[in-house]
Protein backbone atom coordinates (compact mmCIF):
# COMPACT_ATOMS: atom_id res chain seq x y z
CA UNK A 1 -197.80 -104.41 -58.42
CA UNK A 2 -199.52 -101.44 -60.30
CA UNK A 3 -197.82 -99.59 -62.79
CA UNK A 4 -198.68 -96.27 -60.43
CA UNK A 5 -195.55 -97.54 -58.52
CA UNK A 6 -193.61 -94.13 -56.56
CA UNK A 7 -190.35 -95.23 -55.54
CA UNK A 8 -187.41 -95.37 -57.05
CA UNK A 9 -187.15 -98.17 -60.18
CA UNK A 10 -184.07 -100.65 -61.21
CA UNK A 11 -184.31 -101.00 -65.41
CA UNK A 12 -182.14 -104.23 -66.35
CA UNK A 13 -181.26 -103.89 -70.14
CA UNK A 14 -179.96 -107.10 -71.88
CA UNK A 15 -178.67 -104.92 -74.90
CA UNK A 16 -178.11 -106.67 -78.86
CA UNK A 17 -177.48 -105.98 -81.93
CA UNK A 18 -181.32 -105.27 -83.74
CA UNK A 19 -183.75 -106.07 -80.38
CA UNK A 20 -183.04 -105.61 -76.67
CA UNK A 21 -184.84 -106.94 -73.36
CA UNK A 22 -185.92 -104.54 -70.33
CA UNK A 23 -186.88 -105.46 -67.03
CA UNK A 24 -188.72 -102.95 -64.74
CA UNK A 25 -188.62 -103.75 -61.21
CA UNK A 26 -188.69 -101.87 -57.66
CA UNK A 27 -186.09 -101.93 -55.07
CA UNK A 28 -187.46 -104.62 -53.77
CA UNK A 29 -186.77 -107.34 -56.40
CA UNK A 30 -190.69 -107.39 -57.62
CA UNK A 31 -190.81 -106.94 -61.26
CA UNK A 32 -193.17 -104.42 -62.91
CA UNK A 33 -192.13 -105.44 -66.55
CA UNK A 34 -190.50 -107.11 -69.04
CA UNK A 35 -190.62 -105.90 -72.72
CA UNK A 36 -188.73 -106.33 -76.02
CA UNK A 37 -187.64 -103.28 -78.17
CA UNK A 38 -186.10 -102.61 -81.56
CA UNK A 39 -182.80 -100.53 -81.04
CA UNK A 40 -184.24 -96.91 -81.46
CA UNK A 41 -184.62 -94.35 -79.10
CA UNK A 42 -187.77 -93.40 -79.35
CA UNK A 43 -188.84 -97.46 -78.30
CA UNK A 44 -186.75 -97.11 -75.50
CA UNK A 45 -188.11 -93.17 -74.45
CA UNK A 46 -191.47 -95.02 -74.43
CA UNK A 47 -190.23 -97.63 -71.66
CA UNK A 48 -188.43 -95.13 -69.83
CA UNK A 49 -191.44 -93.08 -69.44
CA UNK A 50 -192.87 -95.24 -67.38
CA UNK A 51 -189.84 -96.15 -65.13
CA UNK A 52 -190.57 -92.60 -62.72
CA UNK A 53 -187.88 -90.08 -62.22
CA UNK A 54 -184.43 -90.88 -62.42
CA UNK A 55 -184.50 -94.35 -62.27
CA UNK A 56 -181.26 -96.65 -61.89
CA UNK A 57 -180.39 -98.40 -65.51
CA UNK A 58 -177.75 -101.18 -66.00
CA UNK A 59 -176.17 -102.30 -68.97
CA UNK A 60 -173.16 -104.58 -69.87
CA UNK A 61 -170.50 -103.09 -71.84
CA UNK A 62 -171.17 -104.99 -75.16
CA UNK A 63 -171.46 -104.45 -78.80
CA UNK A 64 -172.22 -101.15 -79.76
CA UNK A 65 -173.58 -99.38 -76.36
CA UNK A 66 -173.07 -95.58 -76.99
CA UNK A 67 -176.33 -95.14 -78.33
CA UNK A 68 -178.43 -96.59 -75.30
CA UNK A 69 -176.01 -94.60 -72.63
CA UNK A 70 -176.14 -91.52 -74.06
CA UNK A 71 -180.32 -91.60 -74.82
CA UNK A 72 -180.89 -92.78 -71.45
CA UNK A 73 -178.44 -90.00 -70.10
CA UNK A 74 -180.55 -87.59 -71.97
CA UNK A 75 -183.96 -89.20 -70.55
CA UNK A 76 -182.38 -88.54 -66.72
CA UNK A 77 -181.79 -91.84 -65.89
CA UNK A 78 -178.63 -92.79 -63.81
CA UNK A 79 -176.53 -95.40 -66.14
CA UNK A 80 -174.20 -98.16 -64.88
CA UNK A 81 -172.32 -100.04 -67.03
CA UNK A 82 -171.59 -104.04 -65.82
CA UNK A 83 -168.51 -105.04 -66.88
CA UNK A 84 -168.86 -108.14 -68.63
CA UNK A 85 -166.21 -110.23 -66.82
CA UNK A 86 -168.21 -109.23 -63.57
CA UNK A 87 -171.06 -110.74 -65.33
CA UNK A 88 -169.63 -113.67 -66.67
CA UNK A 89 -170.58 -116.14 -63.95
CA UNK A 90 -174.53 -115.68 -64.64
CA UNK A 91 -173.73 -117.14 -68.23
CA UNK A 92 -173.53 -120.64 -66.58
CA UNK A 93 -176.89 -121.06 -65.83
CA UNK A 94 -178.84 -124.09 -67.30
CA UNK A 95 -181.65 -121.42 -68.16
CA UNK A 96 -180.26 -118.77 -70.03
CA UNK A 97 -182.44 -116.22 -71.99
CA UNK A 98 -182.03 -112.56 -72.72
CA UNK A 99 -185.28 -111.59 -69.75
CA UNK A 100 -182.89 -113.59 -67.11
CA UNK A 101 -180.16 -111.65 -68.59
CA UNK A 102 -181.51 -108.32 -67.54
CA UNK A 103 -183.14 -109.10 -64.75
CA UNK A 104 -179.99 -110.46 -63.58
CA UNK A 105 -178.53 -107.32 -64.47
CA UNK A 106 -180.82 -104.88 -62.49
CA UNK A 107 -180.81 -107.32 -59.12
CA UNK A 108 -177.04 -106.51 -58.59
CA UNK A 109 -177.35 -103.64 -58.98
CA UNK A 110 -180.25 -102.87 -56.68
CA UNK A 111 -178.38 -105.52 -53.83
CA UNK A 112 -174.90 -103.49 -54.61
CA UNK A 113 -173.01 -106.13 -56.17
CA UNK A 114 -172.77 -104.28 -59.47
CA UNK A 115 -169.08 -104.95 -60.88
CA UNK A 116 -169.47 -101.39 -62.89
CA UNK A 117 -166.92 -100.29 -65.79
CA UNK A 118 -166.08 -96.87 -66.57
CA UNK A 119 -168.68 -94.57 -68.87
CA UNK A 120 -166.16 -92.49 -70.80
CA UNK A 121 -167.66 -88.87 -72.13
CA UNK A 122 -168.18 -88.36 -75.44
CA UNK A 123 -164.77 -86.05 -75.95
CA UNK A 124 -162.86 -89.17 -74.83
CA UNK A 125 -164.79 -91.83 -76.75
CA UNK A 126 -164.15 -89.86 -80.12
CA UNK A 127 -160.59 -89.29 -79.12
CA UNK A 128 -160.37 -92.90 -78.64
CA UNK A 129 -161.86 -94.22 -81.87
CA UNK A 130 -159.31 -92.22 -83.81
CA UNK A 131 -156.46 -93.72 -81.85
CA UNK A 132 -157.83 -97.42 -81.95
CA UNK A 133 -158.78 -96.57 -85.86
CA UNK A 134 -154.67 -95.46 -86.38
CA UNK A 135 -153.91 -98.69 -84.54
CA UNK A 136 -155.65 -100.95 -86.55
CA UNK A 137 -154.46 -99.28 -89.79
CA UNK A 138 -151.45 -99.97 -88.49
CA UNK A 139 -152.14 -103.80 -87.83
CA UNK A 140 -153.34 -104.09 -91.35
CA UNK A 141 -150.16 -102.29 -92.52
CA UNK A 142 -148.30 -104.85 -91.10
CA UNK A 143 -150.30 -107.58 -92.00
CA UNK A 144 -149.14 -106.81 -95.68
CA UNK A 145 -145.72 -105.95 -95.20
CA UNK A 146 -145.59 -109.45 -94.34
CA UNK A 147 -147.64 -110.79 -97.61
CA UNK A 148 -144.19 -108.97 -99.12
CA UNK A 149 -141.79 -110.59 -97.49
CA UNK A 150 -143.78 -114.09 -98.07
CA UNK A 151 -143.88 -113.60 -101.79
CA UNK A 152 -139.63 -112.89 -101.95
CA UNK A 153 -138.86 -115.73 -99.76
CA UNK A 154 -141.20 -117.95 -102.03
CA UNK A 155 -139.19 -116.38 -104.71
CA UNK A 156 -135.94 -117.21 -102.97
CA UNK A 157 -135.26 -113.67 -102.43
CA UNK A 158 -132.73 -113.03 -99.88
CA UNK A 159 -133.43 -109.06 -98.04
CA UNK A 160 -130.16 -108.24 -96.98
CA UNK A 161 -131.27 -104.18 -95.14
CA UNK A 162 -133.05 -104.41 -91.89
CA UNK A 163 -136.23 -102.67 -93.39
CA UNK A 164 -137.48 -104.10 -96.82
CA UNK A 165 -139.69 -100.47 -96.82
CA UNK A 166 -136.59 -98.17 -96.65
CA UNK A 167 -135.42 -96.34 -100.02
CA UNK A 168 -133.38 -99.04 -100.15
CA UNK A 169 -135.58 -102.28 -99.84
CA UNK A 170 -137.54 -100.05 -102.85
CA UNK A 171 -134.67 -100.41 -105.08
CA UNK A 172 -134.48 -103.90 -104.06
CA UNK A 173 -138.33 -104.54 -104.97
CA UNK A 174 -138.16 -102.63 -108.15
CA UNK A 175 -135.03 -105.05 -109.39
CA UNK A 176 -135.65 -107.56 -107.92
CA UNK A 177 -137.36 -110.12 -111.24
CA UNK A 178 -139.82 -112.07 -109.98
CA UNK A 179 -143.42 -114.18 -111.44
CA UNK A 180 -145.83 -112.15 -113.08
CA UNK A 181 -147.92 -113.10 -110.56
CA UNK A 182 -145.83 -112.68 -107.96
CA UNK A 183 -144.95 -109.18 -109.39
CA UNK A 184 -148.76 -108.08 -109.58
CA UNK A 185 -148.91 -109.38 -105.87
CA UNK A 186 -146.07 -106.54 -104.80
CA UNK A 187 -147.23 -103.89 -106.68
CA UNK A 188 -150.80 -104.13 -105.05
CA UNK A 189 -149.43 -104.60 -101.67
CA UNK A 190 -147.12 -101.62 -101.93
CA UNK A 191 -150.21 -99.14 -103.45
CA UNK A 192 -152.21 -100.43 -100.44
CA UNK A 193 -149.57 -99.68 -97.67
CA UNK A 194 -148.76 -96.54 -99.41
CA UNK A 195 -152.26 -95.44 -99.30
CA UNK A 196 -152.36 -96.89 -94.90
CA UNK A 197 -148.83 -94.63 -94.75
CA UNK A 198 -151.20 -91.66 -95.59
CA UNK A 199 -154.50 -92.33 -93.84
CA UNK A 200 -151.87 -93.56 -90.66
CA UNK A 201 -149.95 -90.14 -90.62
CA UNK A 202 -153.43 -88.31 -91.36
CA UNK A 203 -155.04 -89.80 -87.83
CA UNK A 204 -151.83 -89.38 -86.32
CA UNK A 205 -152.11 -85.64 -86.51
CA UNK A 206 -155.65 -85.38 -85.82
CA UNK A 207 -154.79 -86.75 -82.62
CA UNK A 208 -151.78 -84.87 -81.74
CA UNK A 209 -153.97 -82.08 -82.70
CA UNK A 210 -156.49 -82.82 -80.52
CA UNK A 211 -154.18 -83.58 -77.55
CA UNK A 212 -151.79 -80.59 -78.26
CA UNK A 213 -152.64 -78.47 -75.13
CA UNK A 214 -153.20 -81.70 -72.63
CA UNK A 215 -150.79 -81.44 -69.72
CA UNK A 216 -150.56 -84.94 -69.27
CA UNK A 217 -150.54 -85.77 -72.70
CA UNK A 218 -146.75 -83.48 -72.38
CA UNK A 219 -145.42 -84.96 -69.34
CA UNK A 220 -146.17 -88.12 -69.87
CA UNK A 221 -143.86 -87.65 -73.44
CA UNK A 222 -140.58 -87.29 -70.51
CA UNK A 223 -140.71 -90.92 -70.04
CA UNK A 224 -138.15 -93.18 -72.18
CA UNK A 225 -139.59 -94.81 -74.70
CA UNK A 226 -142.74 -92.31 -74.83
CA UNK A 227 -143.47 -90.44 -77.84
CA UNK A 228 -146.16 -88.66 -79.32
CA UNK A 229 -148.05 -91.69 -80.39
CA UNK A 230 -148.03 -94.00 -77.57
CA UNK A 231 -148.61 -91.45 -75.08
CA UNK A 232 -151.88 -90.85 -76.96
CA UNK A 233 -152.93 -94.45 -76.34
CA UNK A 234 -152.24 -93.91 -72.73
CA UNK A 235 -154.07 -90.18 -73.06
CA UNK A 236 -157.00 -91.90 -74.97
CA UNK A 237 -157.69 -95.28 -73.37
CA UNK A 238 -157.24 -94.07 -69.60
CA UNK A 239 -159.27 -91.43 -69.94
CA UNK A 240 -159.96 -89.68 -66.48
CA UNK A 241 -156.95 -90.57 -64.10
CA UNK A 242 -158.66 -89.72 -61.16
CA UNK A 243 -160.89 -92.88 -61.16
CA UNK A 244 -157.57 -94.86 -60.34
CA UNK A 245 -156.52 -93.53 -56.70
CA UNK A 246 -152.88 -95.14 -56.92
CA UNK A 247 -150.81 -96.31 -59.83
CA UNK A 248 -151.33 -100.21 -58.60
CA UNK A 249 -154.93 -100.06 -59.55
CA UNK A 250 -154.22 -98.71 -63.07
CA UNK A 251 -151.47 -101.53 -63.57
CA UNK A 252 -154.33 -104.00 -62.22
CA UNK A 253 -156.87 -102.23 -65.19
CA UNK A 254 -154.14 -102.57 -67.20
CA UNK A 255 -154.04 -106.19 -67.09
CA UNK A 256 -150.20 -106.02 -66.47
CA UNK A 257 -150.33 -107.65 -62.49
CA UNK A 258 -150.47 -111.14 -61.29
CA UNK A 259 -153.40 -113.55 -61.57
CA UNK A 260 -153.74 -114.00 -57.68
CA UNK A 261 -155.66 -116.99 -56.27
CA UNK A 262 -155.86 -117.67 -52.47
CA UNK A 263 -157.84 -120.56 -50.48
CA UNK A 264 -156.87 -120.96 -46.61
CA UNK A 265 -153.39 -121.05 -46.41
CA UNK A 266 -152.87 -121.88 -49.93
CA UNK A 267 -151.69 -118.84 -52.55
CA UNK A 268 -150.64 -118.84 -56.02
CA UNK A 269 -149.74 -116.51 -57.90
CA UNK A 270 -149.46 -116.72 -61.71
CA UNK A 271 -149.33 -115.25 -64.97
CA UNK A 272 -150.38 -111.60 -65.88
CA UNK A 273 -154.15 -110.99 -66.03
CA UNK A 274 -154.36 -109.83 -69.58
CA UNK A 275 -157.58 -108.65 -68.49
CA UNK A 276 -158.12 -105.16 -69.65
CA UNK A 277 -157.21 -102.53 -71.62
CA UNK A 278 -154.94 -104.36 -74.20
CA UNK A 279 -153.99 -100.99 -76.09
CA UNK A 280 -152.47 -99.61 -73.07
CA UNK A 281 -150.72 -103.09 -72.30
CA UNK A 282 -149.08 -103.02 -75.49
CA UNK A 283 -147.95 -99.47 -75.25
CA UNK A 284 -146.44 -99.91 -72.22
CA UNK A 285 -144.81 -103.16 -73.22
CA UNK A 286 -143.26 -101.18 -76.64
CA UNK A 287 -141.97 -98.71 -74.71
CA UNK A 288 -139.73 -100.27 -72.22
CA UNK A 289 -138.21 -102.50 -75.23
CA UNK A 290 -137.23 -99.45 -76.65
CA UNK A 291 -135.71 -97.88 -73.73
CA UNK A 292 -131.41 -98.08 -73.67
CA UNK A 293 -130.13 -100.03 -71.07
CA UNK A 294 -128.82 -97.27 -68.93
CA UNK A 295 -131.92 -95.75 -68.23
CA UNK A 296 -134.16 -96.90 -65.12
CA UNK A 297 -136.37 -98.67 -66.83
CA UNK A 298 -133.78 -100.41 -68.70
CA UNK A 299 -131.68 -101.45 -65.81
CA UNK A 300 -135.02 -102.96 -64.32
CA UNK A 301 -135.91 -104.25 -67.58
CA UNK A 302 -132.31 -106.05 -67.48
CA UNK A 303 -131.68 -106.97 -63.78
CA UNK A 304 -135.15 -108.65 -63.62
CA UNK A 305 -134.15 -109.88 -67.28
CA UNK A 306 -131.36 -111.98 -65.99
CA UNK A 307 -132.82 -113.58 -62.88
CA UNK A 308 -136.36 -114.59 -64.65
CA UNK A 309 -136.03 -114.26 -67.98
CA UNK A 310 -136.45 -111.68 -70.81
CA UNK A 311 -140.40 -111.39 -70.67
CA UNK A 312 -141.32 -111.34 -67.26
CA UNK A 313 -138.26 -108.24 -67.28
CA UNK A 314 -140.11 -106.75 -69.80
CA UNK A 315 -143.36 -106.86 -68.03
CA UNK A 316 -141.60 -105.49 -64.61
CA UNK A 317 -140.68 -102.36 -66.19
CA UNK A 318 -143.71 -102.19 -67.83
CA UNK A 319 -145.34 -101.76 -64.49
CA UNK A 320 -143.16 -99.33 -63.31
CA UNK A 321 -143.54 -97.29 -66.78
CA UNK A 322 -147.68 -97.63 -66.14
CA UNK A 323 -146.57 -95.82 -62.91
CA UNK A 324 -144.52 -93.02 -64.08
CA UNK A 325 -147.65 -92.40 -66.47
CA UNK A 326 -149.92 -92.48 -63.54
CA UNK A 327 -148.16 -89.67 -61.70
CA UNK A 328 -148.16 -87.99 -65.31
CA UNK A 329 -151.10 -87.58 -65.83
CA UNK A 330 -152.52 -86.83 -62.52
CA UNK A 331 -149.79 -84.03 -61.35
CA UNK A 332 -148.45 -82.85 -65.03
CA UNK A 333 -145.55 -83.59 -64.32
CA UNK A 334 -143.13 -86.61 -63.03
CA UNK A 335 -140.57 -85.87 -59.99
CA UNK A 336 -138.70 -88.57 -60.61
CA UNK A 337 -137.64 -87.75 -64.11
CA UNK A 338 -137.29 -83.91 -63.06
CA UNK A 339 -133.12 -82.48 -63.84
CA UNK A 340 -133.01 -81.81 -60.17
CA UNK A 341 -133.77 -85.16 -59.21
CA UNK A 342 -131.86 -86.70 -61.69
CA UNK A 343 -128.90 -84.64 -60.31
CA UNK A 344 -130.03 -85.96 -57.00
């Protein structure tokens, strides 16, 4: 096949870290080309010039793919991104190499079979790295609170308050007589969480900033258990609503539904997936174990509690909160939670 092929071309890229594979070929399955590139656009604007007009690209959804879907965006090409549990199975191959990879890549998507993920916009990819950055400064926060606590119970230090970080678990720490070493061990941990409890409330309002005129971002704050900060997580890592077209598909995304596995007239159903967005799984999760017990949340939390146990409760009205938040952000606002149907 000549290069001075007209129709319409599938690109397969098997993107890395430093060098990446393409794999030109028509919509046919006959490849035109296979070359390796150094990640920079301008190596990649020379390969796309020869792909013809809006050609079809596929990616997977791996380390550090922003840069490739937005130049090949700006080069007219349609991008699809594979999601990489879709493309799991061609990882078991005996011959595996990174041209297989991406020509793997472009023939589902030229027969169809493309399992595709979501391309967020830029808007909600930067809102989301500030909310996943306040999250992980958060981890780490915790991480060291913990380093405290392990250096007073090495000490033999009993902590009698529920919250060692209070103005009272301060006067505590400050009387509290302890190793040198152990001392100099405190004292570093408590200048590096107060320095996260700055750079944590600093993110915190850029994002409520940023979010401060969403409708969603305000109903969705009506649910129990749903403040400011979580219902950014749901803002930022959902993005668009619309690409879900009922609330059981974003619980599915969410990874908070049933593994489901079905041959003849045998089906079992088992654990939760776990298999997707783990931010809004966890913000769901924190907010129904926050909820009182008289809400409805909390009496499905607790009636489902009793029957099957504490953490398959918690992961029913998790569901049903991923629900509420669906309706949230799609229609601004949540009948169910409305006075008048409360009154109802």
């Amino acid at each position: 096949m000549s290069e001075a092929y007209e129709g319409r071309q599938i690109v397969g890229m098997d993107l890395h870290r430093r060098r990446s594979v393409l794999v030109r070929m028509t919509e046919s399955g006959e490849q035109l080309e296979t070359v390796r590139i150094s990640n920079d656009p301008e190596y990649l604007a020379q390969v796309m010039a020869r792909a013809g007009e809006a050609p079809e690209v596929v990616l997977e959804a791996t380390y550090g793919w922003y840069w490739a879907a937005d130049t090949l965006t700006e080069l007219g090409a349609h991008v699809h991104l594979a999601h990489p549990l879709g493309v799991k199975m061609f990882s078991l191959r005996r011959v595996k190499n990174d041209q297989r990879d991406a020509a793997d890549l472009a023939d589902l998507l030229r027969m169809g079979r493309l399992p595709e993920a979501w391309i967020a916009p830029p808007a909600t990819r930067e809102l989301r790295g500030r909310v996943r950055h306040r999250a992980k400064l958060v981890g780490v926060r915790s991480n060291m609170k913990c380093q405290v606590h392990a250096v007073l119970a090495a000490a033999g230090v009993q902590v009698p308050m529920s919250d060692l970080f209070s103005p009272g678990g301060h006067k505590l720490l400050a009387a509290t007589r302890l190793a040198v070493e152990s001392r100099s061990r405190v004292d570093s941990l408590l200048r590096l969480i107060t320095a996260l409890d700055f750079e944590i409330d600093t993110f915190a309002k850029l994002v409520a900033g940023r979010l401060r005129t969403d409708p969603g971002y305000t109903a969705i704050q009506a649910i129990p258990g749903v403040g400011p900060v979580l219902a950014a997580v749901f803002v930022a890592e959902i993005g668009d609503i619309g690409r879900f077209t009922r609330p059981a598909q974003l619980a599915s995304w969410a990874g908070l539904t049933p593994s489901h596995h079905e041959s003849d007239i045998t089906v079992h159903r088992g654990r939760i997936t776990k298999q997707g967005s783990r931010l809004v799984r966890w913000a769901a999760v924190e907010a129904v174990q926050r909820v009182p017990a008289h809400t409805r949340l909390g009496r499905r939390r607790d009636r489902v509690a009793e029957r099957r146990g504490h953490n398959i409760g918690v992961v029913a009205a998790a569901r049903d909160l991923v629900t509420l938040v669906f309706y949230g952000l799609r229609d601004h606002h949540i009948r169910c939670l409305s006075p008048t149907a409360d009154a109802a």
